[in-house]
N, C-alpha and C. Protein backbone atom coordinates (compact mmCIF):
# COMPACT_ATOMS: atom_id res chain seq x y z
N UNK A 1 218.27 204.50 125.90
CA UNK A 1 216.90 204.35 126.37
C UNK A 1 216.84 204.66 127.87
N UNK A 2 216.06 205.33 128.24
CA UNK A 2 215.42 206.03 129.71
C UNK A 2 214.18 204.86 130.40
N UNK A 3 214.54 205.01 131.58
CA UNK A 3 213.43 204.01 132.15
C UNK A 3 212.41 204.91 132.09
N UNK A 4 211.20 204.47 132.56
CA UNK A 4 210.27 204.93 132.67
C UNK A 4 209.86 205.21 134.19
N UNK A 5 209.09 206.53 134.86
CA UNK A 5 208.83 206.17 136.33
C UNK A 5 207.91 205.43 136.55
N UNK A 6 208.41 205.01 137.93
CA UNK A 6 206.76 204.48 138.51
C UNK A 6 205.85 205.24 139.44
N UNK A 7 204.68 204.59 139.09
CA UNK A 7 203.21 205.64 139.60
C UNK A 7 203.22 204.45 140.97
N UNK A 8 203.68 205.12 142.12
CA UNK A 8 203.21 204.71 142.96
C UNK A 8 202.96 205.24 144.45
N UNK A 9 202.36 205.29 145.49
CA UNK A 9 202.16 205.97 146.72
C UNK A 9 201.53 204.86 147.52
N UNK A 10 201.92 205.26 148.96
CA UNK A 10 201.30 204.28 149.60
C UNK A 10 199.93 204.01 149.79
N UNK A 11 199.69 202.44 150.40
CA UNK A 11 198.72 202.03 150.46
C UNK A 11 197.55 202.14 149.20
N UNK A 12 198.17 201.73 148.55
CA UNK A 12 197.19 201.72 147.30
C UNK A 12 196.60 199.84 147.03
N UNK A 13 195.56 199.88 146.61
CA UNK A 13 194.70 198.65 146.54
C UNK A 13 195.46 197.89 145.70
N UNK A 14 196.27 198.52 144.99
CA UNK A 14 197.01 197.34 143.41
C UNK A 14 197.94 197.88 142.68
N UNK A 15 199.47 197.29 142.74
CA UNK A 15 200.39 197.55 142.38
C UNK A 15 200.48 196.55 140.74
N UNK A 16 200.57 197.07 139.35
CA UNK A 16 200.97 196.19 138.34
C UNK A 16 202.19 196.22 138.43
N UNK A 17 202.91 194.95 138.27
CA UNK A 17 204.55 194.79 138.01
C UNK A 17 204.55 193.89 136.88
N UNK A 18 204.73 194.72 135.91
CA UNK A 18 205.71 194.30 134.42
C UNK A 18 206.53 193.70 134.34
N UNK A 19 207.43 193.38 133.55
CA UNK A 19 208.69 192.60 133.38
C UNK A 19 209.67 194.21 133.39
N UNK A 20 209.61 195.08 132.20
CA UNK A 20 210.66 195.86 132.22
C UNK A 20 209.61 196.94 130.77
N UNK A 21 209.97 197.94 130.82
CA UNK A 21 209.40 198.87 129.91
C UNK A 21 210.08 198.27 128.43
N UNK A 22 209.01 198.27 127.44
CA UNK A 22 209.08 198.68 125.83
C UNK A 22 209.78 199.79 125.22
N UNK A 23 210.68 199.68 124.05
CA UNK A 23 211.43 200.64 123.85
C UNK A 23 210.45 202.00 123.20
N UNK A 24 209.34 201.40 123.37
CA UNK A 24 208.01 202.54 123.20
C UNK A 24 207.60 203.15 124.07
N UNK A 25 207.53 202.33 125.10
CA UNK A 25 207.13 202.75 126.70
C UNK A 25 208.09 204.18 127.10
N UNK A 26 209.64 203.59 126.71
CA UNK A 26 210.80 204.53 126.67
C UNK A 26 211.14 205.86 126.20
N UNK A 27 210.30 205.54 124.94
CA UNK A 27 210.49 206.93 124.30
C UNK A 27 209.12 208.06 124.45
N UNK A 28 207.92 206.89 124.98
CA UNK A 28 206.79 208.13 125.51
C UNK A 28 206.63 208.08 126.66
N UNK A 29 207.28 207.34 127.73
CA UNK A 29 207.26 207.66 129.65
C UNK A 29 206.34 207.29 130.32
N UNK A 30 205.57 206.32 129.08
CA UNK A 30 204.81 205.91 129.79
C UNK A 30 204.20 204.69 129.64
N UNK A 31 203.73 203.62 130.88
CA UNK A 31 203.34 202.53 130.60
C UNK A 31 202.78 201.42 130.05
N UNK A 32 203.48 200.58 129.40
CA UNK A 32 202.19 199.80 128.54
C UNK A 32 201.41 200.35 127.05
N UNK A 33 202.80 201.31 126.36
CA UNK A 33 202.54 202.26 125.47
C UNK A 33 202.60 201.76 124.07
N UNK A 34 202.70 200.49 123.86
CA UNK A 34 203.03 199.41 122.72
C UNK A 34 201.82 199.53 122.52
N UNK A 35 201.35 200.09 120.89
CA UNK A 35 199.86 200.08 120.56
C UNK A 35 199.51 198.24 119.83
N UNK A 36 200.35 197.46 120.52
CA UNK A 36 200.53 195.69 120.53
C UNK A 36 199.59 195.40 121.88
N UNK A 37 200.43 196.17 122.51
CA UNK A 37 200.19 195.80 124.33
C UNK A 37 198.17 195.87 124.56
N UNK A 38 197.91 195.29 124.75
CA UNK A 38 196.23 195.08 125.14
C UNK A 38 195.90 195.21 126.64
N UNK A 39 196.86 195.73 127.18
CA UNK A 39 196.53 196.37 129.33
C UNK A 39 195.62 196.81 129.50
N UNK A 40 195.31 198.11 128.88
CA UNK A 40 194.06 199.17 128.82
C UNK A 40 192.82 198.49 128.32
N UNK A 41 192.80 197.85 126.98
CA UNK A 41 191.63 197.32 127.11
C UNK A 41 191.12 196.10 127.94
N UNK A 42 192.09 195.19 128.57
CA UNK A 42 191.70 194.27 129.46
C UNK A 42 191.74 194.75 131.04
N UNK A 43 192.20 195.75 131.38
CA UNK A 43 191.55 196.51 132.68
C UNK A 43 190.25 196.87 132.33
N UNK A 44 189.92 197.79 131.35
CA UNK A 44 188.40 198.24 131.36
C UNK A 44 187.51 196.94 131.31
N UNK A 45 187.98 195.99 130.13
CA UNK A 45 187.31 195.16 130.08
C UNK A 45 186.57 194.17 130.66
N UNK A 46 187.65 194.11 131.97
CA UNK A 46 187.84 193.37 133.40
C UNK A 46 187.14 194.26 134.46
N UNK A 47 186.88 195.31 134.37
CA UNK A 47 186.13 196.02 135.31
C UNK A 47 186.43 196.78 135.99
N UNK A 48 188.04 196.60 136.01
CA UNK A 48 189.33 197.16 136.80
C UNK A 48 189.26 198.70 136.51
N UNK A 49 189.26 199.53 135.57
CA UNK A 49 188.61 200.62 135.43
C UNK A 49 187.04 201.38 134.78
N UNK A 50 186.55 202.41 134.75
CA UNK A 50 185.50 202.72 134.01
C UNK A 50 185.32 203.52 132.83
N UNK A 51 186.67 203.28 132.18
CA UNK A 51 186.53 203.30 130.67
C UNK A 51 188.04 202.74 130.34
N UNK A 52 188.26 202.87 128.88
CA UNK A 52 189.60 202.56 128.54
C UNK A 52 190.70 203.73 128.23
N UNK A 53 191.52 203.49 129.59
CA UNK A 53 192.39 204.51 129.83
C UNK A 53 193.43 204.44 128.46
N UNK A 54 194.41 205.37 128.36
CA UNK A 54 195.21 205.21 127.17
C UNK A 54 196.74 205.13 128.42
N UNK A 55 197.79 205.23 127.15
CA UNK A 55 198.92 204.90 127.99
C UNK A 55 199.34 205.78 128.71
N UNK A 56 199.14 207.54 128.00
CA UNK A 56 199.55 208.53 128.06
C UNK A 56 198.71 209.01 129.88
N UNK A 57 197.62 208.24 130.04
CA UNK A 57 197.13 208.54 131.28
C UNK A 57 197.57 207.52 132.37
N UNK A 58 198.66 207.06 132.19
CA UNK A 58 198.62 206.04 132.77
C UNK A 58 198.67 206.44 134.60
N UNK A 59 199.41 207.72 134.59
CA UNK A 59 199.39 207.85 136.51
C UNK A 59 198.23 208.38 136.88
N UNK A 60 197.13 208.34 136.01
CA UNK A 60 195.75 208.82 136.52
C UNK A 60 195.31 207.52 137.41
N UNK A 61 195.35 206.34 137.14
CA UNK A 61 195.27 205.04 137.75
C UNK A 61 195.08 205.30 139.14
N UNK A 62 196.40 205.96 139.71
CA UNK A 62 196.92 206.40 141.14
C UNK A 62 195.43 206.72 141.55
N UNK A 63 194.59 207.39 140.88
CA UNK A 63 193.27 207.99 141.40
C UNK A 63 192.45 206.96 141.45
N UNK A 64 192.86 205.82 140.74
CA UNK A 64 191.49 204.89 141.36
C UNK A 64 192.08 203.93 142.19
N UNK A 65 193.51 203.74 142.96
CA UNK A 65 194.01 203.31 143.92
C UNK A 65 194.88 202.38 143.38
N UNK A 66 195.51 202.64 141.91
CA UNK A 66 196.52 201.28 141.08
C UNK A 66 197.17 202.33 141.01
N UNK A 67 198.90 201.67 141.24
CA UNK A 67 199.76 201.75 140.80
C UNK A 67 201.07 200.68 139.85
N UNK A 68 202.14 201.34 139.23
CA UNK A 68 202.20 200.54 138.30
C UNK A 68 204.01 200.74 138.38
N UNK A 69 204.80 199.70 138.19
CA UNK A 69 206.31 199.40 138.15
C UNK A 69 206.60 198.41 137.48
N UNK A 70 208.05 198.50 137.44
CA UNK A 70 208.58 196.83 136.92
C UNK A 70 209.46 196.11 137.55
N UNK A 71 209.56 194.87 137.42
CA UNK A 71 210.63 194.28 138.04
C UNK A 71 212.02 194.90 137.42
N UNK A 72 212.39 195.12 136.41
CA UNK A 72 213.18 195.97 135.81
C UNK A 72 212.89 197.08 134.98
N UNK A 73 213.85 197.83 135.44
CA UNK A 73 213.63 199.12 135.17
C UNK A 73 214.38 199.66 133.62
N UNK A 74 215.14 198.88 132.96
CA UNK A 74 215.98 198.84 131.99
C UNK A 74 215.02 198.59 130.49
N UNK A 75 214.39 199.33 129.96
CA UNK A 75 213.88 199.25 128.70
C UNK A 75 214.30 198.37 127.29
N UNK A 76 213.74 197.27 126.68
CA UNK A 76 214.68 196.29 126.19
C UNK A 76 213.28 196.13 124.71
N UNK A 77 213.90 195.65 123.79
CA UNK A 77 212.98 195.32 122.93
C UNK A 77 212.01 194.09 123.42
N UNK A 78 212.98 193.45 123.95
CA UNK A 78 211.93 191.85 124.33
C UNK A 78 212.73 191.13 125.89
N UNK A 79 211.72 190.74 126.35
CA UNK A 79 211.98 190.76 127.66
C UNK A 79 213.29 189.46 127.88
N UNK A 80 213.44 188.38 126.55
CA UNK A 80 214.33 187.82 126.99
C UNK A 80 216.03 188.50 127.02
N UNK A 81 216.15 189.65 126.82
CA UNK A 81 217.30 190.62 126.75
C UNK A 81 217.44 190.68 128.57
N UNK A 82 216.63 190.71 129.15
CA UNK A 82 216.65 191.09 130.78
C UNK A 82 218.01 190.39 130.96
N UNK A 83 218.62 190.34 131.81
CA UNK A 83 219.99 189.06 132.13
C UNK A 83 219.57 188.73 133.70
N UNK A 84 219.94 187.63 134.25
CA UNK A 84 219.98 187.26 135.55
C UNK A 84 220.26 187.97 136.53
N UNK A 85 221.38 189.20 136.44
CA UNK A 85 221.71 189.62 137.54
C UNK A 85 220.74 190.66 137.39
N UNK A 86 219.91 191.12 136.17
CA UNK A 86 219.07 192.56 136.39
C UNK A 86 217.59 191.83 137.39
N UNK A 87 217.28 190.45 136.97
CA UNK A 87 216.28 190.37 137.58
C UNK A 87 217.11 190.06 139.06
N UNK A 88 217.82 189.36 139.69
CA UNK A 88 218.02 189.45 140.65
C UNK A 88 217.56 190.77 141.49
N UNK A 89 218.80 191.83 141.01
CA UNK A 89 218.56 193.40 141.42
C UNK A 89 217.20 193.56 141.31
N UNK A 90 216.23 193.46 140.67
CA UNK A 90 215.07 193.69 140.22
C UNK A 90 213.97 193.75 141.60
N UNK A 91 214.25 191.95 141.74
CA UNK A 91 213.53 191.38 142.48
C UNK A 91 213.57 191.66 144.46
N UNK A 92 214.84 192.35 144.07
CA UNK A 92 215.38 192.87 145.49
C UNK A 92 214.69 194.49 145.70
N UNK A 93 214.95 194.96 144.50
CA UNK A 93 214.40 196.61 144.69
C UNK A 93 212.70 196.29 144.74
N UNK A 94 212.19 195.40 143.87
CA UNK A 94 210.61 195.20 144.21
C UNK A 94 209.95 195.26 145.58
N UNK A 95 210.29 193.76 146.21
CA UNK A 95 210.39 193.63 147.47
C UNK A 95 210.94 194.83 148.59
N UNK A 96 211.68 195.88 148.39
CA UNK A 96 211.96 196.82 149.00
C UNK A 96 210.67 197.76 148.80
N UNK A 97 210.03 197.98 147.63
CA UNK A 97 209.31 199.28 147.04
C UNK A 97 207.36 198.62 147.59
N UNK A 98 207.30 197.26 148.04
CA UNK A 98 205.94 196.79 148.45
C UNK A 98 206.28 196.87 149.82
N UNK A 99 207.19 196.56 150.36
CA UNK A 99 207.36 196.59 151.86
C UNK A 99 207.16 198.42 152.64
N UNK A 100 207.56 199.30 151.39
CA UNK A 100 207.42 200.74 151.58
C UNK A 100 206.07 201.18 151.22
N UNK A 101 205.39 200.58 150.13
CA UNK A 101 204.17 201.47 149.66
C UNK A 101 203.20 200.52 149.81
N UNK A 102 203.13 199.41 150.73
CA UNK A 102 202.40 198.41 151.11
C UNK A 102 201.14 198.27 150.36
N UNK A 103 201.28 197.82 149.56
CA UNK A 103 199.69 197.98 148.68
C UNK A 103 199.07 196.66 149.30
N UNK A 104 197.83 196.44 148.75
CA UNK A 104 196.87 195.27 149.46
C UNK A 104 197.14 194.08 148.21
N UNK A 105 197.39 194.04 146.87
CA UNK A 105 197.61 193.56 145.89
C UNK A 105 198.68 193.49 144.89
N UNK A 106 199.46 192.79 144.96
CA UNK A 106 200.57 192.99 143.80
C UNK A 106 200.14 191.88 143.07
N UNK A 107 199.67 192.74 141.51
CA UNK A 107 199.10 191.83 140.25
C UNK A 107 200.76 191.63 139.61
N UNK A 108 200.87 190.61 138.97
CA UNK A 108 202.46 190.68 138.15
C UNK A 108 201.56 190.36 136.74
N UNK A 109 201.96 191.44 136.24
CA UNK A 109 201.84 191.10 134.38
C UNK A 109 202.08 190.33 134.03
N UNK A 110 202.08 188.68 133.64
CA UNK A 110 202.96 187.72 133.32
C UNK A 110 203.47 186.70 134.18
N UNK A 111 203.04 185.25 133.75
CA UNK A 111 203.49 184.45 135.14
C UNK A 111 205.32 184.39 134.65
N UNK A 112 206.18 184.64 133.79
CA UNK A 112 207.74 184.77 133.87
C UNK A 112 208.05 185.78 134.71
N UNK A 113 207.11 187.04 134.82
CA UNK A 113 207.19 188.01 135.72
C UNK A 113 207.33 187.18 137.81
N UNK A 114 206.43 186.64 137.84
CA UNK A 114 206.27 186.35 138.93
C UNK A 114 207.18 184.78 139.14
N UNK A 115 207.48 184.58 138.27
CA UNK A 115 208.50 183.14 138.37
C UNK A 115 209.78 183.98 139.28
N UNK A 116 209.85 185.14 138.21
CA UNK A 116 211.60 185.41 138.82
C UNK A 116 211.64 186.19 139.80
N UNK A 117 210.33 186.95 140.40
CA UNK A 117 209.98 187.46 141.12
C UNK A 117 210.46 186.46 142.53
N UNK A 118 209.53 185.41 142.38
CA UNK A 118 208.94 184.35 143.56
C UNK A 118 210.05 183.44 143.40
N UNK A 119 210.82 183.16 142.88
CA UNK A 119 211.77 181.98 142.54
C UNK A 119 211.01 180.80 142.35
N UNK A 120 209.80 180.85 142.06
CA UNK A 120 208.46 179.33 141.91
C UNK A 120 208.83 179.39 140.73
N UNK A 121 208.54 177.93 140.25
CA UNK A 121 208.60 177.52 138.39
C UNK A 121 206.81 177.29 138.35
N UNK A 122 206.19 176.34 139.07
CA UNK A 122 204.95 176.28 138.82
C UNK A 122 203.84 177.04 139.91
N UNK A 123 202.86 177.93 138.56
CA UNK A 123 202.56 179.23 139.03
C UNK A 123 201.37 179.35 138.35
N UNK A 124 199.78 179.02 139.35
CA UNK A 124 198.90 179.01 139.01
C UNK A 124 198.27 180.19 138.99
N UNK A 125 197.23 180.76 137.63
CA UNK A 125 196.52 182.30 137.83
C UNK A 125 195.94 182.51 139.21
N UNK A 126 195.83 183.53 139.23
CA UNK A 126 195.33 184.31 140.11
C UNK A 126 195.51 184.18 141.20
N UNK A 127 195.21 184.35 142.06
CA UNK A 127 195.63 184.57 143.62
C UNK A 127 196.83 183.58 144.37
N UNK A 128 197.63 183.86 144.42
CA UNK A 128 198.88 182.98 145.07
C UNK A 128 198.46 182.45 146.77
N UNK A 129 198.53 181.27 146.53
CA UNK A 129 198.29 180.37 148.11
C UNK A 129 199.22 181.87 149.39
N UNK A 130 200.18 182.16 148.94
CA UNK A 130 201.07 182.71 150.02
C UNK A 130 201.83 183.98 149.08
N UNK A 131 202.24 185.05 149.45
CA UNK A 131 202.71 186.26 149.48
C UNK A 131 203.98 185.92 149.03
N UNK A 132 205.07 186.88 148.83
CA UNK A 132 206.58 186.73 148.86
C UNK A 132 206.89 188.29 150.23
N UNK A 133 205.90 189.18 150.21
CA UNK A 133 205.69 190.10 150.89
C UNK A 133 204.63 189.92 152.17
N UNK A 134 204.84 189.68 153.33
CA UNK A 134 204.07 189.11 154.04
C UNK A 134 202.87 190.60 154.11
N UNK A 135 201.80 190.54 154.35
CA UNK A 135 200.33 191.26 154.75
C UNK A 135 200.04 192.09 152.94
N UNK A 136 200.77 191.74 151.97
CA UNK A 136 200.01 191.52 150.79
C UNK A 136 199.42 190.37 149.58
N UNK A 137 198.45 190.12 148.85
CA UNK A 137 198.21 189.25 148.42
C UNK A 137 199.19 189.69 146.72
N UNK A 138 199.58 188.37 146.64
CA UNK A 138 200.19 187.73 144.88
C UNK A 138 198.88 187.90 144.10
N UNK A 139 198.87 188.59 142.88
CA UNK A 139 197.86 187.63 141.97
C UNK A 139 198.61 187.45 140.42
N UNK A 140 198.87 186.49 140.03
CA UNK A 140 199.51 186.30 138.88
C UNK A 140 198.35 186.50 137.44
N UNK A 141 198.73 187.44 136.62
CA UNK A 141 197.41 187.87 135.77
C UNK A 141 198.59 187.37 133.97
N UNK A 142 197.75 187.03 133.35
CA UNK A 142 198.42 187.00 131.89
C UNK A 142 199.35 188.02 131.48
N UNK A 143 200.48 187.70 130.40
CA UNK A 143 201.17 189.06 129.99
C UNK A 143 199.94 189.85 128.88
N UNK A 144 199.77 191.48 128.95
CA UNK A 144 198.64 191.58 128.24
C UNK A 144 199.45 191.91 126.28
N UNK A 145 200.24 191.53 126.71
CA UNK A 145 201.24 191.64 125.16
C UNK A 145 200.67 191.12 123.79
N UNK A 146 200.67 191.22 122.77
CA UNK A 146 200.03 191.13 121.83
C UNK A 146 200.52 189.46 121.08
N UNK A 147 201.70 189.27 122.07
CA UNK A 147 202.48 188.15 121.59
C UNK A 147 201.75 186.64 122.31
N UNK A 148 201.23 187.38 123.33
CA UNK A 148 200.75 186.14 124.16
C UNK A 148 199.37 185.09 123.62
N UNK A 149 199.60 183.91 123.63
CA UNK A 149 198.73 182.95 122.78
C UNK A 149 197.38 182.67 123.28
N UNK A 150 197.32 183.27 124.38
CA UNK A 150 195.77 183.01 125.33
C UNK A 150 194.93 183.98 124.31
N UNK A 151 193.70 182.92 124.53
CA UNK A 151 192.43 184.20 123.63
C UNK A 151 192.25 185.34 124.49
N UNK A 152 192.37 186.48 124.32
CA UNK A 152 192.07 187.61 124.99
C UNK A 152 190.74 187.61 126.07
N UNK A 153 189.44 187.24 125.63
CA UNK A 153 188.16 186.41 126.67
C UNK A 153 188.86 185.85 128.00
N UNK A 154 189.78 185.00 127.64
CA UNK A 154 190.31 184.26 129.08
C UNK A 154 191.34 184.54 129.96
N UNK A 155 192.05 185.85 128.97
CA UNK A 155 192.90 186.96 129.95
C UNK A 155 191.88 187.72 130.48
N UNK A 156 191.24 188.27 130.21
CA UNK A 156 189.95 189.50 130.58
C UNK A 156 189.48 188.67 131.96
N UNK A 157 189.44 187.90 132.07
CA UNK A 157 188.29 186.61 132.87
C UNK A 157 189.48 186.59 134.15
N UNK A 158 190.79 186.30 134.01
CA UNK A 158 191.66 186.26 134.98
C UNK A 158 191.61 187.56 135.53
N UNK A 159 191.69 188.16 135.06
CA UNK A 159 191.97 189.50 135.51
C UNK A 159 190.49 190.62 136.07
N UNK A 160 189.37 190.00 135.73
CA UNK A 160 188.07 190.05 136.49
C UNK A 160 188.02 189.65 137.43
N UNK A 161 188.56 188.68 138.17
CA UNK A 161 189.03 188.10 139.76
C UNK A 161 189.47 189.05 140.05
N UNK A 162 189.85 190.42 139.76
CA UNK A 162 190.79 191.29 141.07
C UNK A 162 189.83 192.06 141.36
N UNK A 163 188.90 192.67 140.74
CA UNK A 163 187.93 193.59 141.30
C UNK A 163 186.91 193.11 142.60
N UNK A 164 186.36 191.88 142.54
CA UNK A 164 185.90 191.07 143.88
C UNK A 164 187.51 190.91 145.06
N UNK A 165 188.42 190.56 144.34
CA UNK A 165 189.18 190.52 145.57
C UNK A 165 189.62 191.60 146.46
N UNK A 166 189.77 192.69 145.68
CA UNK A 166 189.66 194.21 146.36
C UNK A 166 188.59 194.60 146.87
N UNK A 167 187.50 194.48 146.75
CA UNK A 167 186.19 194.37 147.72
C UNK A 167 186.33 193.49 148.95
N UNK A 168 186.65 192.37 148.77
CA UNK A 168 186.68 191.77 150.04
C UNK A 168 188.25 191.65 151.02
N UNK A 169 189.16 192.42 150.20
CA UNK A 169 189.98 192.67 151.26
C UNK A 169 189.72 194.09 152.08
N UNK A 170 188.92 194.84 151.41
CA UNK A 170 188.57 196.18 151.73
C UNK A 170 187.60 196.03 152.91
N UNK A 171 186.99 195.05 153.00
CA UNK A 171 185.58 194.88 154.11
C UNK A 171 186.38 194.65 155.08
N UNK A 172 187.13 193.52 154.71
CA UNK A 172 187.80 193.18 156.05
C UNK A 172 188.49 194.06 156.99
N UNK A 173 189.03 195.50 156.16
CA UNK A 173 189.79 196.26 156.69
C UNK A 173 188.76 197.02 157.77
């Protein structure tokens, strides 16, 4: 299995960070490609884009100022396969790749995403009190996985908080 790249360039309004690509993601290159995975329809749904992108478009994003990575780059059937030392490495190359392409937002797919990210155990939605990257904001958003037990309405709803928060970090600029 092949990682997948990431869509990213600087200064972009919103970086997604995944846990690690799907062995689907793997074999088509592209993000969030699990026809399980519900991303695409809870970005549109959320407001975050203006229609529902598919997976295969996924570096079109780049054009509306999102980009998209993982904490690991290693393609796995299920994310508890990751091992400790990949998220370690993970969490080190992350922090290297926001400090370079400084985005205004790093959303993490998943609060296990942002646990091992942040080394925090308790990890409230959306907007993090404090950064792990100083002059960008945290926002911790649901995994959009098909496995996850939240009603889809109240992932959509978390993830509707980022479109006001990118407006008002944008004024400020």
């Amino acid at each position: 299995m092949k990682p997948i790249p990431d869509h990213l360039k600087e200064d972009l309004d919103l970086i997604f960070v995944g846990f690690n690509p799907s062995i689907r993601s793997s074999v088509t290159g592209h993000h969030f490609a699990n026809p399980n995975n519900r991303f695409w329809k809870i970005l549109y749904e959320s407001g975050l884009t203006p229609r529902k992108f598919t997976a295969e478009e996924d570096n079109q994003l780049l054009e509306l100022g999102y980009g998209m990575t993982n904490i690991v780059a290693r393609p796995t059937k299920t994310a508890d396969e990751i091992t400790k030392e990949e998220y370690k490495a993970g969490r080190y190359e992350l922090i290297n790749k926001i400090n370079h392409y400084k985005p205004k937002i790093v959303c993490f797919v998943g609060k296990g995403v942002y646990q091992e990210y942040s080394n925090k155990k308790s990890i409230p939605w959306g907007q993090q009190p404090e950064a792990v990257v100083r002059g960008t904001v945290d926002f911790v958003a649901p995994s959009s996985s098909g496995l996850v037990r939240m009603k889809i309405e109240d992932i959509i709803k978390i993830y509707s908080e980022i479109p006001n928060l990118i407006s008002a970090i944008n004024r400020k600029k």
